[in-house]
N, C-alpha and C. Protein backbone atom coordinates (compact mmCIF):
# COMPACT_ATOMS: atom_id res chain seq x y z
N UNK A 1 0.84 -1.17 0.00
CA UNK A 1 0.00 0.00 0.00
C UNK A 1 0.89 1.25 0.00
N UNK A 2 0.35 2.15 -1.02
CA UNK A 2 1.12 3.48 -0.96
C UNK A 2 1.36 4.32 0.18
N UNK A 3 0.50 4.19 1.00
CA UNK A 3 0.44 5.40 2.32
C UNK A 3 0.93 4.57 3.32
N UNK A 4 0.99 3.07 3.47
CA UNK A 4 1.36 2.27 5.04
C UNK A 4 2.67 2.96 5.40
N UNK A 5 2.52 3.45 6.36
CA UNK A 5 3.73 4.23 7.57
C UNK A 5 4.72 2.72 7.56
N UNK A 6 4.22 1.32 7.53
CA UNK A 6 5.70 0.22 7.52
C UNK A 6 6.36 0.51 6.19
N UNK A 7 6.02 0.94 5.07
CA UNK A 7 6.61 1.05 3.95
C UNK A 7 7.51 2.31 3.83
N UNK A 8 7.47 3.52 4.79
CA UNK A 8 7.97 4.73 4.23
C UNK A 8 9.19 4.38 5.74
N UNK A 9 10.33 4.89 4.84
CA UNK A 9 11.83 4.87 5.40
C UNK A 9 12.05 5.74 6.68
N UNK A 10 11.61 7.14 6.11
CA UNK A 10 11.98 8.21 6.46
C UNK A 10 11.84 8.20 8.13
N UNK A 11 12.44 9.36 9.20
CA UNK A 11 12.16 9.10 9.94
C UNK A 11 11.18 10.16 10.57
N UNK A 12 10.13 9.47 11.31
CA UNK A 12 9.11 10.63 11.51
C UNK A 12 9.64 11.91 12.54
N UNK A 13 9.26 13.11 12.15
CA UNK A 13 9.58 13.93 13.15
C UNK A 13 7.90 14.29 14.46
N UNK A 14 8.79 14.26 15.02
CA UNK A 14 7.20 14.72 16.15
C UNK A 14 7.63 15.89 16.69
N UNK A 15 6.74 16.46 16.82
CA UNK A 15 6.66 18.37 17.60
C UNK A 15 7.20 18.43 18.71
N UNK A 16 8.00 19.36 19.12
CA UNK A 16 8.86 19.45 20.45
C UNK A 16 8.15 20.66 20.90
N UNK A 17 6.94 20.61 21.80
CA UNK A 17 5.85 21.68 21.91
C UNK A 17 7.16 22.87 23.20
N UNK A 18 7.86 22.29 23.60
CA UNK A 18 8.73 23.00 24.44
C UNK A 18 9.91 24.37 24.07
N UNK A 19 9.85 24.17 22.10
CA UNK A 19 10.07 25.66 21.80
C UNK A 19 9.34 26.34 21.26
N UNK A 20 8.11 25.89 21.19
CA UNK A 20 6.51 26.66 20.82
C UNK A 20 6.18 27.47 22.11
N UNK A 21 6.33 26.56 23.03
CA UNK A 21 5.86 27.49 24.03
C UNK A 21 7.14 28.60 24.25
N UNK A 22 8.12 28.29 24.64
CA UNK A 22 9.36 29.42 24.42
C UNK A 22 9.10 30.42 24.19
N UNK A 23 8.88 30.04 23.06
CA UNK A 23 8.71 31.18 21.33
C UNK A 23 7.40 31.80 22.25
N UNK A 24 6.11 31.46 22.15
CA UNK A 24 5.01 32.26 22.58
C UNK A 24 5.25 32.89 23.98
N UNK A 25 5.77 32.26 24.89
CA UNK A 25 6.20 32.70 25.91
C UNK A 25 6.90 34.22 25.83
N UNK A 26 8.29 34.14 25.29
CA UNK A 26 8.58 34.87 24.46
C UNK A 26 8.28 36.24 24.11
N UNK A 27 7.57 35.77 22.80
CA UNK A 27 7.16 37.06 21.91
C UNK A 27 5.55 37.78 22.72
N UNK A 28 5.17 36.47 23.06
CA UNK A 28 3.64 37.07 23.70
C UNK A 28 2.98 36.79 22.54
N UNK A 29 3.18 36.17 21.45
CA UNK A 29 2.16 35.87 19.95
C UNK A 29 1.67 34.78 19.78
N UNK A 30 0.96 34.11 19.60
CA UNK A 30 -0.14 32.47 19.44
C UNK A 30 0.50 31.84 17.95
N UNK A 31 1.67 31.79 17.78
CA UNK A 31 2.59 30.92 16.51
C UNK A 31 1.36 29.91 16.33
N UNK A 32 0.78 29.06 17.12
CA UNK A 32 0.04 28.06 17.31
C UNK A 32 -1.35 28.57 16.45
N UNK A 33 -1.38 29.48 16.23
CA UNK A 33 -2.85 29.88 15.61
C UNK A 33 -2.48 29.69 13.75
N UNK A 34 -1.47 30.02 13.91
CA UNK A 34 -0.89 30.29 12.10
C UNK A 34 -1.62 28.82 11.54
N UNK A 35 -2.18 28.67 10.48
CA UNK A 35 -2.57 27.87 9.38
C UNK A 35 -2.04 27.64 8.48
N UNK A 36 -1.11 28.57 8.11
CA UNK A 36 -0.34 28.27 6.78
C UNK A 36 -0.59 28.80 5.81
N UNK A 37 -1.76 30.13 5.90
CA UNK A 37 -2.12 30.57 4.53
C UNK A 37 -1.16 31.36 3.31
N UNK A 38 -0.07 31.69 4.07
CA UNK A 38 1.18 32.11 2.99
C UNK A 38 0.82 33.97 3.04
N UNK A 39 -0.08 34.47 3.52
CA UNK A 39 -0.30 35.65 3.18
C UNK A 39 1.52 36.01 3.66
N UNK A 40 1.78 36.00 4.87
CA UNK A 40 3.12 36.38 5.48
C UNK A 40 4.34 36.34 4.07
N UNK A 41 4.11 35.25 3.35
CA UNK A 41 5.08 35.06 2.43
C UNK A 41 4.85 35.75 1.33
N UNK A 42 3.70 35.71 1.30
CA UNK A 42 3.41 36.71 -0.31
C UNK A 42 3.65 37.72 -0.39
N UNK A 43 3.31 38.44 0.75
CA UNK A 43 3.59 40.19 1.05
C UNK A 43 5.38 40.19 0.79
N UNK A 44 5.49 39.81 1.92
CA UNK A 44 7.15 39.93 1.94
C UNK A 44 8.25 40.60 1.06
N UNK A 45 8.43 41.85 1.60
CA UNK A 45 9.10 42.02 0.26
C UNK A 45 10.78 41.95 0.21
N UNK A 46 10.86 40.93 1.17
CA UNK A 46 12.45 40.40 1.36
C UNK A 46 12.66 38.67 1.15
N UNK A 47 11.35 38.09 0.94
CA UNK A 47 11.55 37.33 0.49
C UNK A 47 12.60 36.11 -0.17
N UNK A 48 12.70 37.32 -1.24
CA UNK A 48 14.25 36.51 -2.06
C UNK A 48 15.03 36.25 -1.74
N UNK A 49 15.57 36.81 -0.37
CA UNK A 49 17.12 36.90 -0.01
C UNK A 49 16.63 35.87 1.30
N UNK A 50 15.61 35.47 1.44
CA UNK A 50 15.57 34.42 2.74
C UNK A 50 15.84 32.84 2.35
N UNK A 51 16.23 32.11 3.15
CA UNK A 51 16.62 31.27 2.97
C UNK A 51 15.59 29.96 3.27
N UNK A 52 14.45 30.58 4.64
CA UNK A 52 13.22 30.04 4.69
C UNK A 52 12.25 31.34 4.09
N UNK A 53 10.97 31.15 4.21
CA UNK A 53 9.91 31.63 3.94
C UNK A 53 9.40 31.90 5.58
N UNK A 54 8.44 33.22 5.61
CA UNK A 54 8.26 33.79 6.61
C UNK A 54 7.16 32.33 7.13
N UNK A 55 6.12 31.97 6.55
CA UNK A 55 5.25 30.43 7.09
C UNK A 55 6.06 29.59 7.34
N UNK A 56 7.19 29.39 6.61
CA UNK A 56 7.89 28.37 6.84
C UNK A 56 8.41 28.25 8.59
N UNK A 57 9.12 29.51 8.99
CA UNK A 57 9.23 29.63 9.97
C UNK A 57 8.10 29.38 10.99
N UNK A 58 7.14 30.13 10.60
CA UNK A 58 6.06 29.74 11.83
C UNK A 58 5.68 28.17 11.82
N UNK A 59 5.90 27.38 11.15
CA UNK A 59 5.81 26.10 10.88
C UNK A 59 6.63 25.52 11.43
N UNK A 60 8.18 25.44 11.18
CA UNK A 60 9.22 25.08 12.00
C UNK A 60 9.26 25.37 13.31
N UNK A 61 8.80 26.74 13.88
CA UNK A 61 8.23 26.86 15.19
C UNK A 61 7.42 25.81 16.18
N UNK A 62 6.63 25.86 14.89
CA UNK A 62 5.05 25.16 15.40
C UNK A 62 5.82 23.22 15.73
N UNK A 63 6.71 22.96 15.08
CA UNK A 63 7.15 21.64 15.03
C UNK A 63 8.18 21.75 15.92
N UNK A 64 8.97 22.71 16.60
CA UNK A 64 9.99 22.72 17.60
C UNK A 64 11.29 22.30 17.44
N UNK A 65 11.42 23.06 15.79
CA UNK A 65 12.49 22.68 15.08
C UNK A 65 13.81 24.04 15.56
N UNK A 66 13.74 24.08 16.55
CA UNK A 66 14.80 25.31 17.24
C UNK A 66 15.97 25.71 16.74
N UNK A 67 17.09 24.55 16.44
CA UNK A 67 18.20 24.74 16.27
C UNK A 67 18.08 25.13 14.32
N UNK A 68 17.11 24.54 13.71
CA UNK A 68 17.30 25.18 11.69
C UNK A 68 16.40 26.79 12.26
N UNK A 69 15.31 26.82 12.99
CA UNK A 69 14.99 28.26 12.52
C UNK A 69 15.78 29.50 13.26
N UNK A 70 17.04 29.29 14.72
CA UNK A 70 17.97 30.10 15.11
C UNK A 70 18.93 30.07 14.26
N UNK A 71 19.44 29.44 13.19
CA UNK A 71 20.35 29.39 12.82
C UNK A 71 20.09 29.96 11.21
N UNK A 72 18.88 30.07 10.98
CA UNK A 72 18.35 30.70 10.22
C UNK A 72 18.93 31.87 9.41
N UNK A 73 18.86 32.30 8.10
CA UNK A 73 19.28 33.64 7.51
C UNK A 73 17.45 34.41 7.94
N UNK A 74 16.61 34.04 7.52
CA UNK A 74 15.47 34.68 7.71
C UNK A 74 15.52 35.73 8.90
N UNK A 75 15.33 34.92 9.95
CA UNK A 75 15.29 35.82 11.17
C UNK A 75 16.22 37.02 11.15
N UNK A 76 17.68 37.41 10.37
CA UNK A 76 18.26 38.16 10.25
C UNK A 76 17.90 39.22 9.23
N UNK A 77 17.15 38.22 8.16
CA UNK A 77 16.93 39.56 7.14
C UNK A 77 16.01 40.22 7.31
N UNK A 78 15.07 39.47 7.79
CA UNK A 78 13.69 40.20 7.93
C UNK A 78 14.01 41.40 8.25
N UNK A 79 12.68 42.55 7.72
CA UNK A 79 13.17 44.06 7.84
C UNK A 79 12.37 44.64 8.75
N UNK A 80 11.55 43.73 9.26
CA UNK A 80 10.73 44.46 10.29
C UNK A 80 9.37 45.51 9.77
N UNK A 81 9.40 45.23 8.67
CA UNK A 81 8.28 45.89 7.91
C UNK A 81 7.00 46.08 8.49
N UNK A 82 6.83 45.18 8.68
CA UNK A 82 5.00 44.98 9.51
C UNK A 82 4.06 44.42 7.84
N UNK A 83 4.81 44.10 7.02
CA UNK A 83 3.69 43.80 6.03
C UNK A 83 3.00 42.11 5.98
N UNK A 84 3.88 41.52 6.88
CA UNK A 84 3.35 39.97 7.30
C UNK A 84 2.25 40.12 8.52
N UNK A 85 2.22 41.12 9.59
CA UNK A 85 1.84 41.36 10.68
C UNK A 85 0.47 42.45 10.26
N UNK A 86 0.79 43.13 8.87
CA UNK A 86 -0.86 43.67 8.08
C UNK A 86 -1.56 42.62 7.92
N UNK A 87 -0.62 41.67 7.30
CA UNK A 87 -1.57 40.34 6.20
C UNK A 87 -1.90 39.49 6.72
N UNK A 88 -1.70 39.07 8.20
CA UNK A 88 -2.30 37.77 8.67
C UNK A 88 -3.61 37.55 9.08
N UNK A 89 -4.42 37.32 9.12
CA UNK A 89 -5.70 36.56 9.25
C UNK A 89 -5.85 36.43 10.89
N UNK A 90 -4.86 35.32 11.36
CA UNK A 90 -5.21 35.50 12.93
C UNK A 90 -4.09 37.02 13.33
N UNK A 91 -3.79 37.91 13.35
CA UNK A 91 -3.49 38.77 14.03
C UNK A 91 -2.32 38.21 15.19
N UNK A 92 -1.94 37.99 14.16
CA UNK A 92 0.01 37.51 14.80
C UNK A 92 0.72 38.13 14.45
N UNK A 93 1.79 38.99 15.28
CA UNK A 93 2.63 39.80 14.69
C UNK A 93 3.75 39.05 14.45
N UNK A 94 4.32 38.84 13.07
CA UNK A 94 4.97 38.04 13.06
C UNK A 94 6.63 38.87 12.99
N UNK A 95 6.38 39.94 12.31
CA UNK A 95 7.66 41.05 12.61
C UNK A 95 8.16 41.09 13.90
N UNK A 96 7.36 41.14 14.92
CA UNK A 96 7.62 41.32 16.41
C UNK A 96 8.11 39.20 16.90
N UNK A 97 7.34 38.59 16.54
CA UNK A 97 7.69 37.41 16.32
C UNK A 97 9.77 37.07 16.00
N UNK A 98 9.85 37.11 14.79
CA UNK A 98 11.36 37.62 14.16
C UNK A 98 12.03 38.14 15.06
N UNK A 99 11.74 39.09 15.52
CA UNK A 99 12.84 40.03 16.67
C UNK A 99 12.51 38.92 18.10
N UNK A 100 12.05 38.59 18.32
CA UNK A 100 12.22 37.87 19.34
C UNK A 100 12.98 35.77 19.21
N UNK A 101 12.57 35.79 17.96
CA UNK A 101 13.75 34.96 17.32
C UNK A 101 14.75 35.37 17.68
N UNK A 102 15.64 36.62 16.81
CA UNK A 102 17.13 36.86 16.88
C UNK A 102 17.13 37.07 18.47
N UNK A 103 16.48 37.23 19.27
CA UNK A 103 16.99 37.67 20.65
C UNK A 103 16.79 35.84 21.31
N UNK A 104 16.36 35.24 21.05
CA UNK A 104 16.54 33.44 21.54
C UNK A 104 17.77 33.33 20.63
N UNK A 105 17.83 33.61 19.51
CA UNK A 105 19.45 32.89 18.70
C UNK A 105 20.43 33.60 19.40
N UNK A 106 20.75 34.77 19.87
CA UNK A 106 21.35 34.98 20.31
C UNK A 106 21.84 34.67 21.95
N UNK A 107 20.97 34.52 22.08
CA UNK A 107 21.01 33.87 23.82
C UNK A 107 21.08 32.54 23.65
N UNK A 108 20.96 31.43 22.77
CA UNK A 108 21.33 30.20 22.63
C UNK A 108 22.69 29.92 22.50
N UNK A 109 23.01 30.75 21.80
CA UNK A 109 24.71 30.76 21.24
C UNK A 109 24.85 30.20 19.79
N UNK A 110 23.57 30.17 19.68
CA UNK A 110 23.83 29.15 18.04
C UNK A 110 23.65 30.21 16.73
N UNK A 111 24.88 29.68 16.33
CA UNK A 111 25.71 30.63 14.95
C UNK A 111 24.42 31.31 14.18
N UNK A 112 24.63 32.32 13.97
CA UNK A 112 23.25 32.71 13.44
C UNK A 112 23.94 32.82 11.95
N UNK A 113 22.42 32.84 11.06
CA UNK A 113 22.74 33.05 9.33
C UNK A 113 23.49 33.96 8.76
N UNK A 114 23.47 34.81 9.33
CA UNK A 114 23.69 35.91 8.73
C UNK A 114 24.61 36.84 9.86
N UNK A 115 25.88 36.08 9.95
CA UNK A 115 26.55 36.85 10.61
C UNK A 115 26.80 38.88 10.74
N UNK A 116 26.81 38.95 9.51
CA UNK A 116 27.15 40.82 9.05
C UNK A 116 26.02 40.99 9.46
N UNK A 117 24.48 40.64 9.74
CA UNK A 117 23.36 41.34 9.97
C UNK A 117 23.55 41.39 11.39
N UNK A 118 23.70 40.34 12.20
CA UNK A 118 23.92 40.37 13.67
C UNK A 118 24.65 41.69 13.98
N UNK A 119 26.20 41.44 13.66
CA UNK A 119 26.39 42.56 13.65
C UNK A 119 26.36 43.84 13.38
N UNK A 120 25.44 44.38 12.69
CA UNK A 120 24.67 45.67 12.02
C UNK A 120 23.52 45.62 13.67
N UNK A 121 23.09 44.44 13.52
CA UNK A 121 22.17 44.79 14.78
C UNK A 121 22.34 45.21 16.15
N UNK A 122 23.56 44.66 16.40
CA UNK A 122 24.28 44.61 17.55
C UNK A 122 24.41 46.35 17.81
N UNK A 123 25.25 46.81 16.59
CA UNK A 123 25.71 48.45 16.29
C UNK A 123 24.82 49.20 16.62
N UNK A 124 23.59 48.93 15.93
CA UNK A 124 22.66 49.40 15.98
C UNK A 124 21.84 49.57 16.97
N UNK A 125 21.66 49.01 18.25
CA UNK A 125 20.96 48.32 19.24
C UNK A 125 21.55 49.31 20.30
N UNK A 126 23.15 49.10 19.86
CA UNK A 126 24.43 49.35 20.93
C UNK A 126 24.06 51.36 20.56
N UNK A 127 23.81 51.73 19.74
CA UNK A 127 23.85 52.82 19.35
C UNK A 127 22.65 53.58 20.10
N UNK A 128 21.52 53.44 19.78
CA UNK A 128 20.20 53.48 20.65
C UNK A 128 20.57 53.80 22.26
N UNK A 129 20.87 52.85 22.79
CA UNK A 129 20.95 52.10 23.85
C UNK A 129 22.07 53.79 24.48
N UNK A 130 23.24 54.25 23.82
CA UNK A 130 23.86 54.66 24.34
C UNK A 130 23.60 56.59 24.23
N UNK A 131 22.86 56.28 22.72
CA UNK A 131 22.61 58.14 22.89
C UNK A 131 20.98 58.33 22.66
N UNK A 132 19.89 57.02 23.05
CA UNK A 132 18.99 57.54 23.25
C UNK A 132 18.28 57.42 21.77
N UNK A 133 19.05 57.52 20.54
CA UNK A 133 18.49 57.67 19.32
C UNK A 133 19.95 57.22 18.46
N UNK A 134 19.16 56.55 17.17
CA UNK A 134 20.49 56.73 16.57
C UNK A 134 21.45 57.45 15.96
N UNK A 135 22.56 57.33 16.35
CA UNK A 135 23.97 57.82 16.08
C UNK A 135 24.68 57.34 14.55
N UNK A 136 24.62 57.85 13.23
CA UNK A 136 24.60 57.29 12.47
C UNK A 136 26.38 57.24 12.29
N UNK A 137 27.18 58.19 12.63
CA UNK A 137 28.34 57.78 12.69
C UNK A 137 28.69 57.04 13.41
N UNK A 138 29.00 57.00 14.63
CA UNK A 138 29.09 56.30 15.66
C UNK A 138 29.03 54.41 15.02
N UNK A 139 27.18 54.22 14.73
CA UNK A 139 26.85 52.89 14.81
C UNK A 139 27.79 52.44 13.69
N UNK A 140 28.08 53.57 12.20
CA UNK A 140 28.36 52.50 11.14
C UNK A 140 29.90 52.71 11.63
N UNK A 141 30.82 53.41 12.13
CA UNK A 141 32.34 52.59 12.39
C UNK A 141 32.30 51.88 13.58
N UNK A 142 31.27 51.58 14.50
CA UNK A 142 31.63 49.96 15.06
C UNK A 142 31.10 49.13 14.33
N UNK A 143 29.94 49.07 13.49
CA UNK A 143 29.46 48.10 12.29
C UNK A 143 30.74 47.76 11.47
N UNK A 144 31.24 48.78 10.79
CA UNK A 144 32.96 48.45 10.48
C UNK A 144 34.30 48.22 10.84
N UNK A 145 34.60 48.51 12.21
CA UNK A 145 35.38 47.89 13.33
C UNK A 145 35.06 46.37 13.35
N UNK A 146 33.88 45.92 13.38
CA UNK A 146 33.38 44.67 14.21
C UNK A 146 33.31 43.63 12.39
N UNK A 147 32.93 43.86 11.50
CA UNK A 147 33.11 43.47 10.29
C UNK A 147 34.28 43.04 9.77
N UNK A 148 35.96 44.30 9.75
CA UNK A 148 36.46 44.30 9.32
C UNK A 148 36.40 44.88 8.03
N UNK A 149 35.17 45.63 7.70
CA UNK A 149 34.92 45.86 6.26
C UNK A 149 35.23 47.07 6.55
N UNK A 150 36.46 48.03 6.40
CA UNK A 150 36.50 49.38 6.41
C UNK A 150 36.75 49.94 5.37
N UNK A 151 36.16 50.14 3.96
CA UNK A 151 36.72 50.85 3.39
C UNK A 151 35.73 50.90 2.18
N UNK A 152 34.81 49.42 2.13
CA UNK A 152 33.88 49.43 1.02
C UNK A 152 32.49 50.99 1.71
N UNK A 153 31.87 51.43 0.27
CA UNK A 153 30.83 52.77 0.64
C UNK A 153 31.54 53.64 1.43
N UNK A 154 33.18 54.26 1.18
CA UNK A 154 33.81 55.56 1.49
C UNK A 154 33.11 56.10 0.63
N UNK A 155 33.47 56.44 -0.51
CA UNK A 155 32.54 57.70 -1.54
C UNK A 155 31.19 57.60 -0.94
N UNK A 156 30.45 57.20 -0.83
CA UNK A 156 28.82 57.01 -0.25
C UNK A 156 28.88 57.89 1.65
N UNK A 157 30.09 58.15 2.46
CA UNK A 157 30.50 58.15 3.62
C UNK A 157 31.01 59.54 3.24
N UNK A 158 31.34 60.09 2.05
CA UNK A 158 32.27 61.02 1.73
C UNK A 158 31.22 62.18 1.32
N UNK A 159 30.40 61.76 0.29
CA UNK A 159 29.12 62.18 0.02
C UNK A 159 28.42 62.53 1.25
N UNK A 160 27.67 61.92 2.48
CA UNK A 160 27.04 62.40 3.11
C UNK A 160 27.67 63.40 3.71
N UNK A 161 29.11 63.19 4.27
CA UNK A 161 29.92 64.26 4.91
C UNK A 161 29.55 65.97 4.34
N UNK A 162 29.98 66.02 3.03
CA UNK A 162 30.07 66.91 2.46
C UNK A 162 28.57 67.79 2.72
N UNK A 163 27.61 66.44 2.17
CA UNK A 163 26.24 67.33 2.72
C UNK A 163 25.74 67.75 3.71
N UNK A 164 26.43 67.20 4.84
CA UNK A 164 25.93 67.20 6.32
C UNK A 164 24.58 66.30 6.17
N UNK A 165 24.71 65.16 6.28
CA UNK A 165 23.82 64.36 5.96
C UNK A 165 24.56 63.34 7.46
N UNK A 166 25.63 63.82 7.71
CA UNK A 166 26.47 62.49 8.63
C UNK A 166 27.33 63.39 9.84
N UNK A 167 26.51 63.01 10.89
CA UNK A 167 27.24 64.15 11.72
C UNK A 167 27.97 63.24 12.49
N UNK A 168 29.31 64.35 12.91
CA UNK A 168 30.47 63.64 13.52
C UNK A 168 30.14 63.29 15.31
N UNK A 169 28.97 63.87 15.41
CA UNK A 169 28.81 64.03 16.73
C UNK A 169 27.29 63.68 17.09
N UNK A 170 26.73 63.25 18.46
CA UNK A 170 25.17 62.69 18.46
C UNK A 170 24.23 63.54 18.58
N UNK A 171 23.72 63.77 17.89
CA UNK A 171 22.50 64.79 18.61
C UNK A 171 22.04 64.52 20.40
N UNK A 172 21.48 65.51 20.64
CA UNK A 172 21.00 65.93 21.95
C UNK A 172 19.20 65.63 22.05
N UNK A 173 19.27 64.56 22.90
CA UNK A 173 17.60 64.32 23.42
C UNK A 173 17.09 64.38 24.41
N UNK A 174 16.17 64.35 24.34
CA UNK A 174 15.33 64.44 26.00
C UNK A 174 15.15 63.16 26.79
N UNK A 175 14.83 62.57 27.17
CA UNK A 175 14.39 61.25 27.35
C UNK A 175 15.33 60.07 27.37
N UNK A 176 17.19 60.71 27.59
CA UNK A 176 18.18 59.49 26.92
C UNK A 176 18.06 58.79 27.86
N UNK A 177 17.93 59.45 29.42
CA UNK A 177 17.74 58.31 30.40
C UNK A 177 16.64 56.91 30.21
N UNK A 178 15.59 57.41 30.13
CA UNK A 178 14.69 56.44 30.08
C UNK A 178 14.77 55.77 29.17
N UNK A 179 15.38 55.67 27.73
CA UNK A 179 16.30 54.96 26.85
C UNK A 179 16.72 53.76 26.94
N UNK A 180 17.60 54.55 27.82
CA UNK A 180 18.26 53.53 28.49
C UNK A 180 18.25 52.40 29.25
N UNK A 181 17.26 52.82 30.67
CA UNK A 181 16.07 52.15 31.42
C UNK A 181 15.58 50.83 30.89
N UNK A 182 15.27 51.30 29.41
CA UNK A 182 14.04 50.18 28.63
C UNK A 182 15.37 48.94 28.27
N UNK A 183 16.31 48.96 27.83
CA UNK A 183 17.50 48.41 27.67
C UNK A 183 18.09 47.42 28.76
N UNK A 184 18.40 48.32 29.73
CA UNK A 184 18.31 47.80 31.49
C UNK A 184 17.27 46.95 31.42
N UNK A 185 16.01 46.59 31.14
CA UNK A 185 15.09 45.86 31.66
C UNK A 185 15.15 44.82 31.26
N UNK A 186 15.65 44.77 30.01
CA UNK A 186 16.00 43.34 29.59
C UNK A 186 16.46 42.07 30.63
């Protein structure tokens, strides 16, 4: 018989409900509600450069496949758009979902996809965190300190200079303490 489970090789996987709950724990989002309708994937307009599909992930979630979706390029590229988190049906944010991915891959220790994005995030995070708002000089030479990439987009670095488009110094805010605070709470 075509379908008898004694005939098929493969080996079955069963759901490890213990990084579903994580994950929902987590993000605070019902992964468990997702169906699969693909809206998340269709919208997407980063798509191409992922290595899973935005369902795919909530799927691998849903099966407690931890170590392929932390190690993931997805969770790194994603842009945070909100256009998966417009399109879903049950009202899962799945953008907010993603960011709470990279913050379990990173606290796992497991190699993430997309190393250069980590670190863009890291810069970026680190940047916030220290003047309240971002610091666009500042974040991109530790983004390039921490890379090693110093030298690719000078003309592009040279250009903003000229326009004052790139200031050497952080702007001044109100609120840097409490900034900060939110950071601390982690």
């Amino acid at each position: 018989m075509l379908n008898d489970p004694a005939t098929i090789d493969a080996p079955a996987i069963w759901p490890d409900s213990a990084f579903l709950t994580a994950v929902e724990a987590r993000s605070g989002e019902k992964v468990s509600r997702c169906y699969q309708c693909r809206k998340c994937t269709n919208g997407c307009p980063v798509s191409f450069a992922m290595d899973l599909m935005p369902n795919q992930v909530m799927r691998m979630v849903q099966f407690g496949l931890e170590e392929e979706v932390l190690r993931s390029k997805t969770i790194w590229i994603c842009a945070s758009c909100q256009t998966c988190t417009t399109r879903c049906p049950n009202d899962i944010d799945i953008a907010h979902l993603m960011d709470s991915l990279r913050q379990l891959s990173r606290a796992s220790g497991i190699a993430a996809g997309e190393e250069k994005v980590v670190k863009f995030h890291e810069a970026f995070l680190d940047s916030v965190r220290r003047h309240g708002r971002l610091f666009e000089f500042g974040m991109v030479g530790r983004y390039k300190m921490a890379t090693l990439d110093l030298f690719s987009n000078i003309k592009i670095a040279w250009e903003m200079l000229k326009r004052g488009k790139l200031k050497f110094l952080p702007g001044k805010i109100k609120g840097k303490r409490e900034v900060r605070q939110m950071f601390d709470k982690k």
